[in-house]
PDB file of N, CA and C in Angstrom:
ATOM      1  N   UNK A   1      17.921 135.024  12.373  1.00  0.00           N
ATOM      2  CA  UNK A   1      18.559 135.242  13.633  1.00  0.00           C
ATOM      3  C   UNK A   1      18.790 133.924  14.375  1.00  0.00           C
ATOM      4  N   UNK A   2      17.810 133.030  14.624  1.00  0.00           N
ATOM      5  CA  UNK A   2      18.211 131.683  14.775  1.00  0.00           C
ATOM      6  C   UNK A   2      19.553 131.142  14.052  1.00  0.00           C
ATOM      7  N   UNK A   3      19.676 131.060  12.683  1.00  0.00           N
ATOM      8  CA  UNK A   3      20.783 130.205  12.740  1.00  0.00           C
ATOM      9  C   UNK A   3      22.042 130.787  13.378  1.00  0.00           C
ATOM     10  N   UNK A   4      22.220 131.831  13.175  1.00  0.00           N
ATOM     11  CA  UNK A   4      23.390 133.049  13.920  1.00  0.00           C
ATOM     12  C   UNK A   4      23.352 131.830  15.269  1.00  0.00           C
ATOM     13  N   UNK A   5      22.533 131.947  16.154  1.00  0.00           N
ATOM     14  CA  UNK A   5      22.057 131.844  17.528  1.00  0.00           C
ATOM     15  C   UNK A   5      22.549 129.988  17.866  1.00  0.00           C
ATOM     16  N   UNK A   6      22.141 129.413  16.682  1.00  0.00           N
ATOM     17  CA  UNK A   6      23.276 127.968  16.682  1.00  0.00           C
ATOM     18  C   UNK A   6      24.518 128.005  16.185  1.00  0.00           C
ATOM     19  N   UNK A   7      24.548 128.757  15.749  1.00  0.00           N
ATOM     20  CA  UNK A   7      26.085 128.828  14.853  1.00  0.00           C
ATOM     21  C   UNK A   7      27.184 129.407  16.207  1.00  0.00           C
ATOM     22  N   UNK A   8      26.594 130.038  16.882  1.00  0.00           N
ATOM     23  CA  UNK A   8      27.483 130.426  18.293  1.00  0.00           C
ATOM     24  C   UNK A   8      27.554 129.422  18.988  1.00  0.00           C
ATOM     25  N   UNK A   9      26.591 128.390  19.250  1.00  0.00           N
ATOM     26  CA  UNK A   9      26.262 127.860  20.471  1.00  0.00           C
ATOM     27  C   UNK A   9      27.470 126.552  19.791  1.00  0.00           C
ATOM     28  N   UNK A  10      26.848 126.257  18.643  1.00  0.00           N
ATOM     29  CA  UNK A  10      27.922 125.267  17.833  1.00  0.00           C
ATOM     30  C   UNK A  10      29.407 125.540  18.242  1.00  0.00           C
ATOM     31  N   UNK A  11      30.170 126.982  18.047  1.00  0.00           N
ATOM     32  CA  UNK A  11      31.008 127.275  17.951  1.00  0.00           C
ATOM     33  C   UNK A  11      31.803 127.494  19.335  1.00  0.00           C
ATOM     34  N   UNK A  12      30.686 127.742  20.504  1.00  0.00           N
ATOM     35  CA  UNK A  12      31.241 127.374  21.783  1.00  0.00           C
ATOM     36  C   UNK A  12      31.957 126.058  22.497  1.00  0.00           C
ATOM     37  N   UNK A  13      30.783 125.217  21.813  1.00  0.00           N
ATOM     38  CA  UNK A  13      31.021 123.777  22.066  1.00  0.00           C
ATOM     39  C   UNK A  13      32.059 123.141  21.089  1.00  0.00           C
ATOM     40  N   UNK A  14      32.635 123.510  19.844  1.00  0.00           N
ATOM     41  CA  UNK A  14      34.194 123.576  19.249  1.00  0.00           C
ATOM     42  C   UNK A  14      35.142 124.057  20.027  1.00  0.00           C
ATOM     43  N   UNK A  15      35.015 125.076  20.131  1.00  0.00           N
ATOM     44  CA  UNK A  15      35.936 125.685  21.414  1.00  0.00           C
ATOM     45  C   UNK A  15      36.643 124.708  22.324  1.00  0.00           C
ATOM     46  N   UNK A  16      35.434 124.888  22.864  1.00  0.00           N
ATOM     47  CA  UNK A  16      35.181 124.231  24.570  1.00  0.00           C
ATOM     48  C   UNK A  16      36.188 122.702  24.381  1.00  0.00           C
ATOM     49  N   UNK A  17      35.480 122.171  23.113  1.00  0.00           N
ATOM     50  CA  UNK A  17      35.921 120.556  23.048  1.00  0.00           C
ATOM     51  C   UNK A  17      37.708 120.964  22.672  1.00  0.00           C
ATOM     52  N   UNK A  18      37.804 121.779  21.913  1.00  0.00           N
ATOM     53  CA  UNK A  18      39.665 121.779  21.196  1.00  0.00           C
ATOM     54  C   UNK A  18      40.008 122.264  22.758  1.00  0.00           C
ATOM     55  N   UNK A  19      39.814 122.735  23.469  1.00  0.00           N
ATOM     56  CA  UNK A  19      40.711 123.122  24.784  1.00  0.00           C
ATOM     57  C   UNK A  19      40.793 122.087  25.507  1.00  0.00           C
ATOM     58  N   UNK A  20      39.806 121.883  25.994  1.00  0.00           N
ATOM     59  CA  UNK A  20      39.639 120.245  26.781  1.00  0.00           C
ATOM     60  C   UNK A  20      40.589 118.915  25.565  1.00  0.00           C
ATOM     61  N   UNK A  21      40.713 119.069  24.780  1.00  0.00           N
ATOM     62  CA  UNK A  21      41.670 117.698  23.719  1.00  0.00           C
ATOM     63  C   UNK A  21      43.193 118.667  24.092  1.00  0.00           C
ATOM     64  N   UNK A  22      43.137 119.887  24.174  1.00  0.00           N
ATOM     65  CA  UNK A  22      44.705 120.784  24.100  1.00  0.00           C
ATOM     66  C   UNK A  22      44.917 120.267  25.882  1.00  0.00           C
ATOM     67  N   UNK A  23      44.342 120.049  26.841  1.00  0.00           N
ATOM     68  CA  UNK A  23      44.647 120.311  28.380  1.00  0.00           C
ATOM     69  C   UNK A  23      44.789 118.441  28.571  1.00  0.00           C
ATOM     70  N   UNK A  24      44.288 117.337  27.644  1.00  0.00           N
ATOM     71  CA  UNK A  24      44.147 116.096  27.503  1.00  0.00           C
ATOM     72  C   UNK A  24      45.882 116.301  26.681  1.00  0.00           C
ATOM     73  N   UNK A  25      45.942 116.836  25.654  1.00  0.00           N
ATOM     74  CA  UNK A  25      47.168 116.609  24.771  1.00  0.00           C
ATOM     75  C   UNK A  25      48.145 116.849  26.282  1.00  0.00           C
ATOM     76  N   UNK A  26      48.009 118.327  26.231  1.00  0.00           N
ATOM     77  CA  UNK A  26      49.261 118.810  27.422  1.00  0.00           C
ATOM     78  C   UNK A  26      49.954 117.792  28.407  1.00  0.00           C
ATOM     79  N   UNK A  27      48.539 117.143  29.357  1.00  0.00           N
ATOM     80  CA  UNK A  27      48.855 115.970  30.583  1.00  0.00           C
ATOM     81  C   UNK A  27      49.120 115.069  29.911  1.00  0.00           C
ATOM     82  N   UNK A  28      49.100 114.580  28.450  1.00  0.00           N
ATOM     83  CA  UNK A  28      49.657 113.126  28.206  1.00  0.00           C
ATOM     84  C   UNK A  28      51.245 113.552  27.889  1.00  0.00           C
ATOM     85  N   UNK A  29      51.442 114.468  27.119  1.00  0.00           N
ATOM     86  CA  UNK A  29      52.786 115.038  27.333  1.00  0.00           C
ATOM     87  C   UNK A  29      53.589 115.209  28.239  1.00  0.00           C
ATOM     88  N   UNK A  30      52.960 115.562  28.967  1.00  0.00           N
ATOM     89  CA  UNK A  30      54.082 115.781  30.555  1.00  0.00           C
ATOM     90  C   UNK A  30      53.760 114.527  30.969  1.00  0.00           C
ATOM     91  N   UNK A  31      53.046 113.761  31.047  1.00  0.00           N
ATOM     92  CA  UNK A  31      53.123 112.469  31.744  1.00  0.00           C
ATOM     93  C   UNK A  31      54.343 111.797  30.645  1.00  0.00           C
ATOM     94  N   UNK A  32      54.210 111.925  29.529  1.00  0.00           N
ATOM     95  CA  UNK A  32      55.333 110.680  28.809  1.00  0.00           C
ATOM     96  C   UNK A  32      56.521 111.692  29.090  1.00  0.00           C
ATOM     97  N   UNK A  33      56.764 113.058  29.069  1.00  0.00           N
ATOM     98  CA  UNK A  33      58.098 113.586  29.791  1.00  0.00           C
ATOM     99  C   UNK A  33      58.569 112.799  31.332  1.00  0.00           C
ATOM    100  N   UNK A  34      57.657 113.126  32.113  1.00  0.00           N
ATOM    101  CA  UNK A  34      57.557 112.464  32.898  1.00  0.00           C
ATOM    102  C   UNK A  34      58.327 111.230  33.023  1.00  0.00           C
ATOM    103  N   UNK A  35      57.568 109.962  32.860  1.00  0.00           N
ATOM    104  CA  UNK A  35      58.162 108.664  32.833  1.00  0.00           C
ATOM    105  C   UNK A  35      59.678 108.688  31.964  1.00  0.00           C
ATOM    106  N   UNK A  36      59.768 109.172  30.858  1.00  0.00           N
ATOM    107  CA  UNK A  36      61.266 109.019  29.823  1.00  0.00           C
ATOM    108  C   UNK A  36      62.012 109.837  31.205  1.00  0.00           C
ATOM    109  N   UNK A  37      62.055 110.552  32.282  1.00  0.00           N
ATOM    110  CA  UNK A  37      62.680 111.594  32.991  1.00  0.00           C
ATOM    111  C   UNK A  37      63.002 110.350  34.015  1.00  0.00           C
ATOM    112  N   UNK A  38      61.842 109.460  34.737  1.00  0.00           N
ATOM    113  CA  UNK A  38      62.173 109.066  35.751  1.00  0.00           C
ATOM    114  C   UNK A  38      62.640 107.760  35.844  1.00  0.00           C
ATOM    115  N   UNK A  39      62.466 107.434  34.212  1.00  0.00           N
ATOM    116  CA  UNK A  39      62.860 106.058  33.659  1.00  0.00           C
ATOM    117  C   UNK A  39      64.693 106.215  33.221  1.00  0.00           C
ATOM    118  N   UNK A  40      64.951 107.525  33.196  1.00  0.00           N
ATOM    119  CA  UNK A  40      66.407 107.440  32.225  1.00  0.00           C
ATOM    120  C   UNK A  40      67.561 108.128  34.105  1.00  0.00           C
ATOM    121  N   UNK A  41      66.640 108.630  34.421  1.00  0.00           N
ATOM    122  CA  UNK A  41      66.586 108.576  35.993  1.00  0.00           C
ATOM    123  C   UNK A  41      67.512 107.667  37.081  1.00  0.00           C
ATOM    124  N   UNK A  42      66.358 106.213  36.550  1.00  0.00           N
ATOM    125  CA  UNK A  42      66.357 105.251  37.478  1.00  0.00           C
ATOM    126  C   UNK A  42      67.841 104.356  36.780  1.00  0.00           C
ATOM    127  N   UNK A  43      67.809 104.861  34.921  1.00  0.00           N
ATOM    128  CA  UNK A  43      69.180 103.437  34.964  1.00  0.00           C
ATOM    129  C   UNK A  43      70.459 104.162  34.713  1.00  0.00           C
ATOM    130  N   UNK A  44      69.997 105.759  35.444  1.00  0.00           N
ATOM    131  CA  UNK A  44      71.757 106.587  35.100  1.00  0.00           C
ATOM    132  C   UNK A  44      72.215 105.902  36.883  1.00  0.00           C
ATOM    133  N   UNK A  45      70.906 106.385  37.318  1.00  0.00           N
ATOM    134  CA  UNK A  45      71.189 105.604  39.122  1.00  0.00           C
ATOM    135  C   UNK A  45      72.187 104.091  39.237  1.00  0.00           C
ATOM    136  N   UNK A  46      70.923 103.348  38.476  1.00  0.00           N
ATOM    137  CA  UNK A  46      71.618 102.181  38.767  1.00  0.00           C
ATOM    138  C   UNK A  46      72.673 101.777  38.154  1.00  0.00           C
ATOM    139  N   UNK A  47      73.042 102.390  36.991  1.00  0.00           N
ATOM    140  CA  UNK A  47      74.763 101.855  36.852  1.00  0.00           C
ATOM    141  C   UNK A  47      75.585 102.430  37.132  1.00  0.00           C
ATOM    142  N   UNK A  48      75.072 103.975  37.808  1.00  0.00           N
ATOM    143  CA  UNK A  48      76.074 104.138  38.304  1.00  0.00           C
ATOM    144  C   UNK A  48      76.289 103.531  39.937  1.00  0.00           C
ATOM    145  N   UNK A  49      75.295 103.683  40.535  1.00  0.00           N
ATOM    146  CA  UNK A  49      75.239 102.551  41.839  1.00  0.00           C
ATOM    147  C   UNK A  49      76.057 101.209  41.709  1.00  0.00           C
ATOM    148  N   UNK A  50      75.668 100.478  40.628  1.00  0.00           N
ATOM    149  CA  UNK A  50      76.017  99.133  40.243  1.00  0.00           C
ATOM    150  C   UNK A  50      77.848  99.135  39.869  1.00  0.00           C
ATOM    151  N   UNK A  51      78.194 100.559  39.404  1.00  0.00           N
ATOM    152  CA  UNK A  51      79.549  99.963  38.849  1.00  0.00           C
ATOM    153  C   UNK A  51      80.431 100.129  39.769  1.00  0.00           C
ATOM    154  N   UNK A  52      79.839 101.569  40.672  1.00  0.00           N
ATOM    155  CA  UNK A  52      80.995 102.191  41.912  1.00  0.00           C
ATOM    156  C   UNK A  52      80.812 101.163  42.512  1.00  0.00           C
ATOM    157  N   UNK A  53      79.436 100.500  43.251  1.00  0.00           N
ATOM    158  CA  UNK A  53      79.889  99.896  44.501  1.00  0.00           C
ATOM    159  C   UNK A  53      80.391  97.982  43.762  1.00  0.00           C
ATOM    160  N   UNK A  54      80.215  97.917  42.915  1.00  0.00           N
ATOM    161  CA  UNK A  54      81.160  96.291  42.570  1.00  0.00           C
ATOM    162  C   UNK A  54      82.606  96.474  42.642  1.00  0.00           C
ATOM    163  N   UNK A  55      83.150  97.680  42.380  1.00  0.00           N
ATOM    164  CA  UNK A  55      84.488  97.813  42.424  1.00  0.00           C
ATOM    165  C   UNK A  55      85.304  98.380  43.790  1.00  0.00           C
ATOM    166  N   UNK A  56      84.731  98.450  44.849  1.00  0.00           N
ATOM    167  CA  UNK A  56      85.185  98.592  46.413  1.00  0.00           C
ATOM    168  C   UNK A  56      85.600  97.640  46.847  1.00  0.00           C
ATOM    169  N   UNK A  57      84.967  96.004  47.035  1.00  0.00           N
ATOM    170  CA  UNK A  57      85.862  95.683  47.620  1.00  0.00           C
ATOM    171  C   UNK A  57      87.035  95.030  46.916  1.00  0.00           C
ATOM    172  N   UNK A  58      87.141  95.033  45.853  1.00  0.00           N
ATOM    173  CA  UNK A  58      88.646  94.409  44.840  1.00  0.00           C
ATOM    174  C   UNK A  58      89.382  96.269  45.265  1.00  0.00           C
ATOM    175  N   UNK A  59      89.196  97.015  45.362  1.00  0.00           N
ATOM    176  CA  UNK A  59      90.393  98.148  45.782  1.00  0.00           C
ATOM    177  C   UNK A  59      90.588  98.174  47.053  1.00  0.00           C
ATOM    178  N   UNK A  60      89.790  98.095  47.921  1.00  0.00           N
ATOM    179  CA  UNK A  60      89.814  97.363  49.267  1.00  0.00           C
ATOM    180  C   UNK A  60      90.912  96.482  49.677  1.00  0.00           C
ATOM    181  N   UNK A  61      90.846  95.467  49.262  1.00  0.00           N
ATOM    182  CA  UNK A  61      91.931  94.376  48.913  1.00  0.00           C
ATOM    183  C   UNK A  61      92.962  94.589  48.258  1.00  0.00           C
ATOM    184  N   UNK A  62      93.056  95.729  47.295  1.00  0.00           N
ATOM    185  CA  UNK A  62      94.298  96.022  46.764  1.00  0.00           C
ATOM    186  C   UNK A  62      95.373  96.589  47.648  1.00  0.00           C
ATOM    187  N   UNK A  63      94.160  98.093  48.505  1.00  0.00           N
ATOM    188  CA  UNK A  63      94.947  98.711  49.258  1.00  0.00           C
ATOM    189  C   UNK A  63      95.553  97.745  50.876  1.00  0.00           C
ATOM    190  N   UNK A  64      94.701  96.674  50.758  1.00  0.00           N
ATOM    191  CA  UNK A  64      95.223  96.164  51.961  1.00  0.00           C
ATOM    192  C   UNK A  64      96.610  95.591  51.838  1.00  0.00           C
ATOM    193  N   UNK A  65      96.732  94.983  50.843  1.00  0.00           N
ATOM    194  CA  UNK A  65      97.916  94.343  50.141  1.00  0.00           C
ATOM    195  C   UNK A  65      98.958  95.081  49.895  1.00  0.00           C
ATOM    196  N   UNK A  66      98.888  96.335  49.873  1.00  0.00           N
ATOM    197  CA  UNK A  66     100.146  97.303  49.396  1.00  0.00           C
ATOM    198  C   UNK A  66     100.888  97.733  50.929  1.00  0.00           C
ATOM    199  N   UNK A  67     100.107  97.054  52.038  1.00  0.00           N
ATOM    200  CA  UNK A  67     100.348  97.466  53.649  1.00  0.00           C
ATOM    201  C   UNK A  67     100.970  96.102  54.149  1.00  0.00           C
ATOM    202  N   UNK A  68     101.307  94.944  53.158  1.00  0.00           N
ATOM    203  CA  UNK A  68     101.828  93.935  53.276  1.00  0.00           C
ATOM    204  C   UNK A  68     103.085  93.691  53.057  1.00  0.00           C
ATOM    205  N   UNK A  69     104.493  93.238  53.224  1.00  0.00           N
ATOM    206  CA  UNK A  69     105.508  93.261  52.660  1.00  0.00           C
ATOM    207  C   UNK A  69     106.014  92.471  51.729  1.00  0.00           C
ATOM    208  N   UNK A  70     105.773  93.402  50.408  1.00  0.00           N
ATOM    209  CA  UNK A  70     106.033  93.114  49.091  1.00  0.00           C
ATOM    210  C   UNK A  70     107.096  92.406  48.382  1.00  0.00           C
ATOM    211  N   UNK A  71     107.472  91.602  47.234  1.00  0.00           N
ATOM    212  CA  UNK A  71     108.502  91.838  46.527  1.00  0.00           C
ATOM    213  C   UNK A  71     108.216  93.193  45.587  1.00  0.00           C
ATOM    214  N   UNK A  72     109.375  93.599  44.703  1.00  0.00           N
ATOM    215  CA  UNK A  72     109.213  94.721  44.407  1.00  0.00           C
ATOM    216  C   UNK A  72     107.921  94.429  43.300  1.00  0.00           C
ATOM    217  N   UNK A  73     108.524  93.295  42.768  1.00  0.00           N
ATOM    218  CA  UNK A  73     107.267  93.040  41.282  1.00  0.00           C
ATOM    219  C   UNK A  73     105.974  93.087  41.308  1.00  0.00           C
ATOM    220  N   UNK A  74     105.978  92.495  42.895  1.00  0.00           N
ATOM    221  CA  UNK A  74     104.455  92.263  43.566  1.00  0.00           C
ATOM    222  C   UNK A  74     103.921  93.335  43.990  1.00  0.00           C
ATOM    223  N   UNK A  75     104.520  94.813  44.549  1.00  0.00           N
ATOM    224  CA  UNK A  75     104.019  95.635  44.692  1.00  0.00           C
ATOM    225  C   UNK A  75     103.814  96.920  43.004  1.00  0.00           C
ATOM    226  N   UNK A  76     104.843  96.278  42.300  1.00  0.00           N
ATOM    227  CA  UNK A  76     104.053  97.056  41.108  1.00  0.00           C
ATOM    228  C   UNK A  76     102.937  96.953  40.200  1.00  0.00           C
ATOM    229  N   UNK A  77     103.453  95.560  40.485  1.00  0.00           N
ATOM    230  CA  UNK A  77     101.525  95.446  39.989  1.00  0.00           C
ATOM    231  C   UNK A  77     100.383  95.500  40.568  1.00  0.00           C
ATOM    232  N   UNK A  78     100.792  95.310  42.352  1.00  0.00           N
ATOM    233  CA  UNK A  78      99.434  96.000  42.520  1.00  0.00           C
ATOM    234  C   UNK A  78      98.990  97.418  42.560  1.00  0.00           C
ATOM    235  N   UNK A  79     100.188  98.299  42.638  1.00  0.00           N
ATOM    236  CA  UNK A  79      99.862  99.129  42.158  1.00  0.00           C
ATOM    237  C   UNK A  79      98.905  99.420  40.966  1.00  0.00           C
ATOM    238  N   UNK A  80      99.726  98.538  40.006  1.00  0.00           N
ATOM    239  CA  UNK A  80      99.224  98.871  38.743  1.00  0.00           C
ATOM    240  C   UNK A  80      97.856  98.333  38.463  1.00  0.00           C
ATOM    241  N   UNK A  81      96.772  97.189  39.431  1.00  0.00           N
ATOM    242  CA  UNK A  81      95.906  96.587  39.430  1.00  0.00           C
ATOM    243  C   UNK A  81      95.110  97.684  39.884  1.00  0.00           C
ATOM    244  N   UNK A  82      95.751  98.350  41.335  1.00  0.00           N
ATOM    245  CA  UNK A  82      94.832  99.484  41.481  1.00  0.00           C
ATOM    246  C   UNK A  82      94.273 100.478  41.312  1.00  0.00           C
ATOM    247  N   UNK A  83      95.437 101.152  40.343  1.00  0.00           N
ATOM    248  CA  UNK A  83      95.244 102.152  39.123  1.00  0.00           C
ATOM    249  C   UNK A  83      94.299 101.781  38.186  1.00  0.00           C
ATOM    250  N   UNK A  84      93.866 100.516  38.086  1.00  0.00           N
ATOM    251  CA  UNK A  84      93.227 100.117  36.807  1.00  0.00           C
ATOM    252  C   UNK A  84      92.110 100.495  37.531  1.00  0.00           C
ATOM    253  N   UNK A  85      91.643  99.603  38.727  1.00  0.00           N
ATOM    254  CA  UNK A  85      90.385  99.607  39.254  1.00  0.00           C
ATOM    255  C   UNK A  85      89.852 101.023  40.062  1.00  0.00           C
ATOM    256  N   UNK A  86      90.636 102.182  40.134  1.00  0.00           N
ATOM    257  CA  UNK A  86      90.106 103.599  40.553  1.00  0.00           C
ATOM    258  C   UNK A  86      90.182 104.616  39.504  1.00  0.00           C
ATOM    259  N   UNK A  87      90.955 103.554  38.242  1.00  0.00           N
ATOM    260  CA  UNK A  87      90.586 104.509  36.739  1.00  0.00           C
ATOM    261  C   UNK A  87      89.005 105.436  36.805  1.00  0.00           C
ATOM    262  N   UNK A  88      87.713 105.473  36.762  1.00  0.00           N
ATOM    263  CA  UNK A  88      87.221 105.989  36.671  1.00  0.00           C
ATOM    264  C   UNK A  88      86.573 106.539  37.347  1.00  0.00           C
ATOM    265  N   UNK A  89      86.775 106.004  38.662  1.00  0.00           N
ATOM    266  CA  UNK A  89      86.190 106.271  39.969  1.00  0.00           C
ATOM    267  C   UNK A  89      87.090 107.831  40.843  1.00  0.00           C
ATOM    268  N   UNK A  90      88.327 107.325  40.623  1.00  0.00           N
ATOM    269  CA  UNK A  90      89.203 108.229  41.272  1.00  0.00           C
ATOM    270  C   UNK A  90      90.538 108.694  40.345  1.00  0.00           C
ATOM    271  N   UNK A  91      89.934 109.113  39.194  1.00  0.00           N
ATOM    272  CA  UNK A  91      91.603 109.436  38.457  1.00  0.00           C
ATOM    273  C   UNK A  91      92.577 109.999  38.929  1.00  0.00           C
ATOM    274  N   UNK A  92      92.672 110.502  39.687  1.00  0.00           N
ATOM    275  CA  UNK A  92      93.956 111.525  39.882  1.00  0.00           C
ATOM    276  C   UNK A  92      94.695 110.140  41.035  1.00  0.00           C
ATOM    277  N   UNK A  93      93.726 109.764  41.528  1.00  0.00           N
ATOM    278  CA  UNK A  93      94.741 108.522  42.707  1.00  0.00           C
ATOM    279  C   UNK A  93      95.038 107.702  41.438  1.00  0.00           C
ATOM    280  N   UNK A  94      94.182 107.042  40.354  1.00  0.00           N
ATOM    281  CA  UNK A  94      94.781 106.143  39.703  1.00  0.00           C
ATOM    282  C   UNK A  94      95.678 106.695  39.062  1.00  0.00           C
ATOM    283  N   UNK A  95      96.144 108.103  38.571  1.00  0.00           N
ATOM    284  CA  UNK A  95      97.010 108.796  37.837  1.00  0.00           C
ATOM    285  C   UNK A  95      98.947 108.596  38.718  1.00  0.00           C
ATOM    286  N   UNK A  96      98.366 108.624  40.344  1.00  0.00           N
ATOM    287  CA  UNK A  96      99.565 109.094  40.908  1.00  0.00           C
ATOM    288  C   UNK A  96      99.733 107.327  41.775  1.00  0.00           C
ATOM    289  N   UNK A  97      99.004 106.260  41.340  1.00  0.00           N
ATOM    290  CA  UNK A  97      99.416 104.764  41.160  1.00  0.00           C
ATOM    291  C   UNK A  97     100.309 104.660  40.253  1.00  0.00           C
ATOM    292  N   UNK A  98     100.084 105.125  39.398  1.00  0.00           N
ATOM    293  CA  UNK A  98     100.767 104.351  37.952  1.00  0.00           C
ATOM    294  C   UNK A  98     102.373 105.106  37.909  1.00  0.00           C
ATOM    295  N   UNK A  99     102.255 106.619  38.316  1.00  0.00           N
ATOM    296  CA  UNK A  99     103.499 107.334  38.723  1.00  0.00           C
ATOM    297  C   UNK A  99     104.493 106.440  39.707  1.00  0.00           C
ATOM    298  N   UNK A 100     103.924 105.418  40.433  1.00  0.00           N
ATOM    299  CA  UNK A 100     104.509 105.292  41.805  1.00  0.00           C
ATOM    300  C   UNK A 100     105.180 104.072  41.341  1.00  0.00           C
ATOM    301  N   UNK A 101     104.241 103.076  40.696  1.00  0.00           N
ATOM    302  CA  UNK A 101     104.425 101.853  40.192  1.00  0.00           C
ATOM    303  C   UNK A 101     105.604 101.831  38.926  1.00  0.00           C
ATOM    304  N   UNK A 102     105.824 102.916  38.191  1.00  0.00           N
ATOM    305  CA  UNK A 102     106.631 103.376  37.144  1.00  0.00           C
ATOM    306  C   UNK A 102     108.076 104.439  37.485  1.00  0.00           C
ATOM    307  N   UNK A 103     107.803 104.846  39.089  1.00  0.00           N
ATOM    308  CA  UNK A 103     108.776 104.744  39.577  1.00  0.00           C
ATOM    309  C   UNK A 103     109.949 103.811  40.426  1.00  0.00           C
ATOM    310  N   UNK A 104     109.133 102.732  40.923  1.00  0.00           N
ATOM    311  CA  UNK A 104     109.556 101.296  41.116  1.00  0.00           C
ATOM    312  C   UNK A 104     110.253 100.405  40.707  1.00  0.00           C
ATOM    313  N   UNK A 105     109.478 100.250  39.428  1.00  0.00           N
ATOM    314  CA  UNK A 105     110.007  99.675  38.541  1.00  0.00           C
ATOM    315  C   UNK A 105     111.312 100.501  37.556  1.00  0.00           C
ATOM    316  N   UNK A 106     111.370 101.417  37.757  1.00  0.00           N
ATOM    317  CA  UNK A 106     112.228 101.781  36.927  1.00  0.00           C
ATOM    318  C   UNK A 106     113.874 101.780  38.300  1.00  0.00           C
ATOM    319  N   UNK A 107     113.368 102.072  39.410  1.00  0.00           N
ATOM    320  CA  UNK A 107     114.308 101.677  40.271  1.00  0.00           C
ATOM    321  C   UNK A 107     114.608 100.377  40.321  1.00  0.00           C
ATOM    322  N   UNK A 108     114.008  99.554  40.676  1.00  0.00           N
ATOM    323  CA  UNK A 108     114.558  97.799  40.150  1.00  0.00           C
ATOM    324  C   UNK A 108     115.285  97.819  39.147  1.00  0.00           C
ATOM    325  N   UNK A 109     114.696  98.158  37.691  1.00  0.00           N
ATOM    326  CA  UNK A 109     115.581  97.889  36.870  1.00  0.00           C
ATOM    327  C   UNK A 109     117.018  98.428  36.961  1.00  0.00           C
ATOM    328  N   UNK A 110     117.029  99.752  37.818  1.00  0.00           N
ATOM    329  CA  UNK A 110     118.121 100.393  37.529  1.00  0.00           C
ATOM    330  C   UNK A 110     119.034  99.526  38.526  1.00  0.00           C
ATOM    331  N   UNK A 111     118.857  99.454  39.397  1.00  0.00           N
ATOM    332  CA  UNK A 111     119.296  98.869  40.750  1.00  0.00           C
ATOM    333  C   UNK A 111     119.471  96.813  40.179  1.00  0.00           C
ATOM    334  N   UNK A 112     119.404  96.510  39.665  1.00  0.00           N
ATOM    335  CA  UNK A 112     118.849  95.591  38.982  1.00  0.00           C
ATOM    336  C   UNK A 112     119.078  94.055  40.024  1.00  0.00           C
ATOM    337  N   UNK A 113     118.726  94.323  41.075  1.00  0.00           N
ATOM    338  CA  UNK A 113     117.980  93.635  42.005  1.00  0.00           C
ATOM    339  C   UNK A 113     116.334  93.624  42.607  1.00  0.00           C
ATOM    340  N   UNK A 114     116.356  92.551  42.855  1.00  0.00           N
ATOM    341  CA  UNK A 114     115.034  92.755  43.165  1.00  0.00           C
ATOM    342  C   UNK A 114     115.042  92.586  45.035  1.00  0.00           C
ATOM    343  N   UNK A 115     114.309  93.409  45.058  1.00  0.00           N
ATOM    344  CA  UNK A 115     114.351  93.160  47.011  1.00  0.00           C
ATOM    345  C   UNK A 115     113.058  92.418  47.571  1.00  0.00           C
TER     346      UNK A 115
END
């Protein structure tokens, strides 16, 4: 009857220890979820932080320039500079730049002066 009587007590303290290594496994798991979460987090942030705001003030300056009085050539390309630089930021404005700039130019040519 004794060994029965260690063979439980043994078998508690197996137990006991695999739950406590399973609740140790679990928190190191969610901790490395964790960090890969707040690490992939921090550099979706920063490039996207980093790429929108480097490209404000060059469209800034584009749009100021298009409020300036142009030759025609000079205003199609900035058009067309500004289309480049709200390509991913603002497609549908860079979509209806390149419309505007390709309507321009196709009036110059037709007109085939330049004003």
């Amino acid at each position: 009857m004794e060994s029965v009587f260690y063979k439980k007590i043994d078998l508690r303290t197996d137990v006991t220890q695999n739950v406590q290594l399973n609740i140790l496994l679990k928190h190191l798991i969610t901790m490395k979820t964790f960090l890969f979460l707040l690490s992939s987090f921090f550099l979706l942030f920063s490039s996207f932080f980093f790429t929108s705001y480097c490209q404000l003030p060059t469209a800034d300056s584009l749009k100021a320039r298009l409020h300036q009085p142009l030759h025609d050539t000079d205003r199609v390309n900035t058009l067309n500079e500004l289309g480049w630089e709200l390509m991913y930021n603002n497609p549908d404005t860079a979509i209806l730049l390149g419309n505007q700039a390709l309507q321009l130019s196709e009036s110059v040519i037709l007109s085939g002066v330049e004003r």
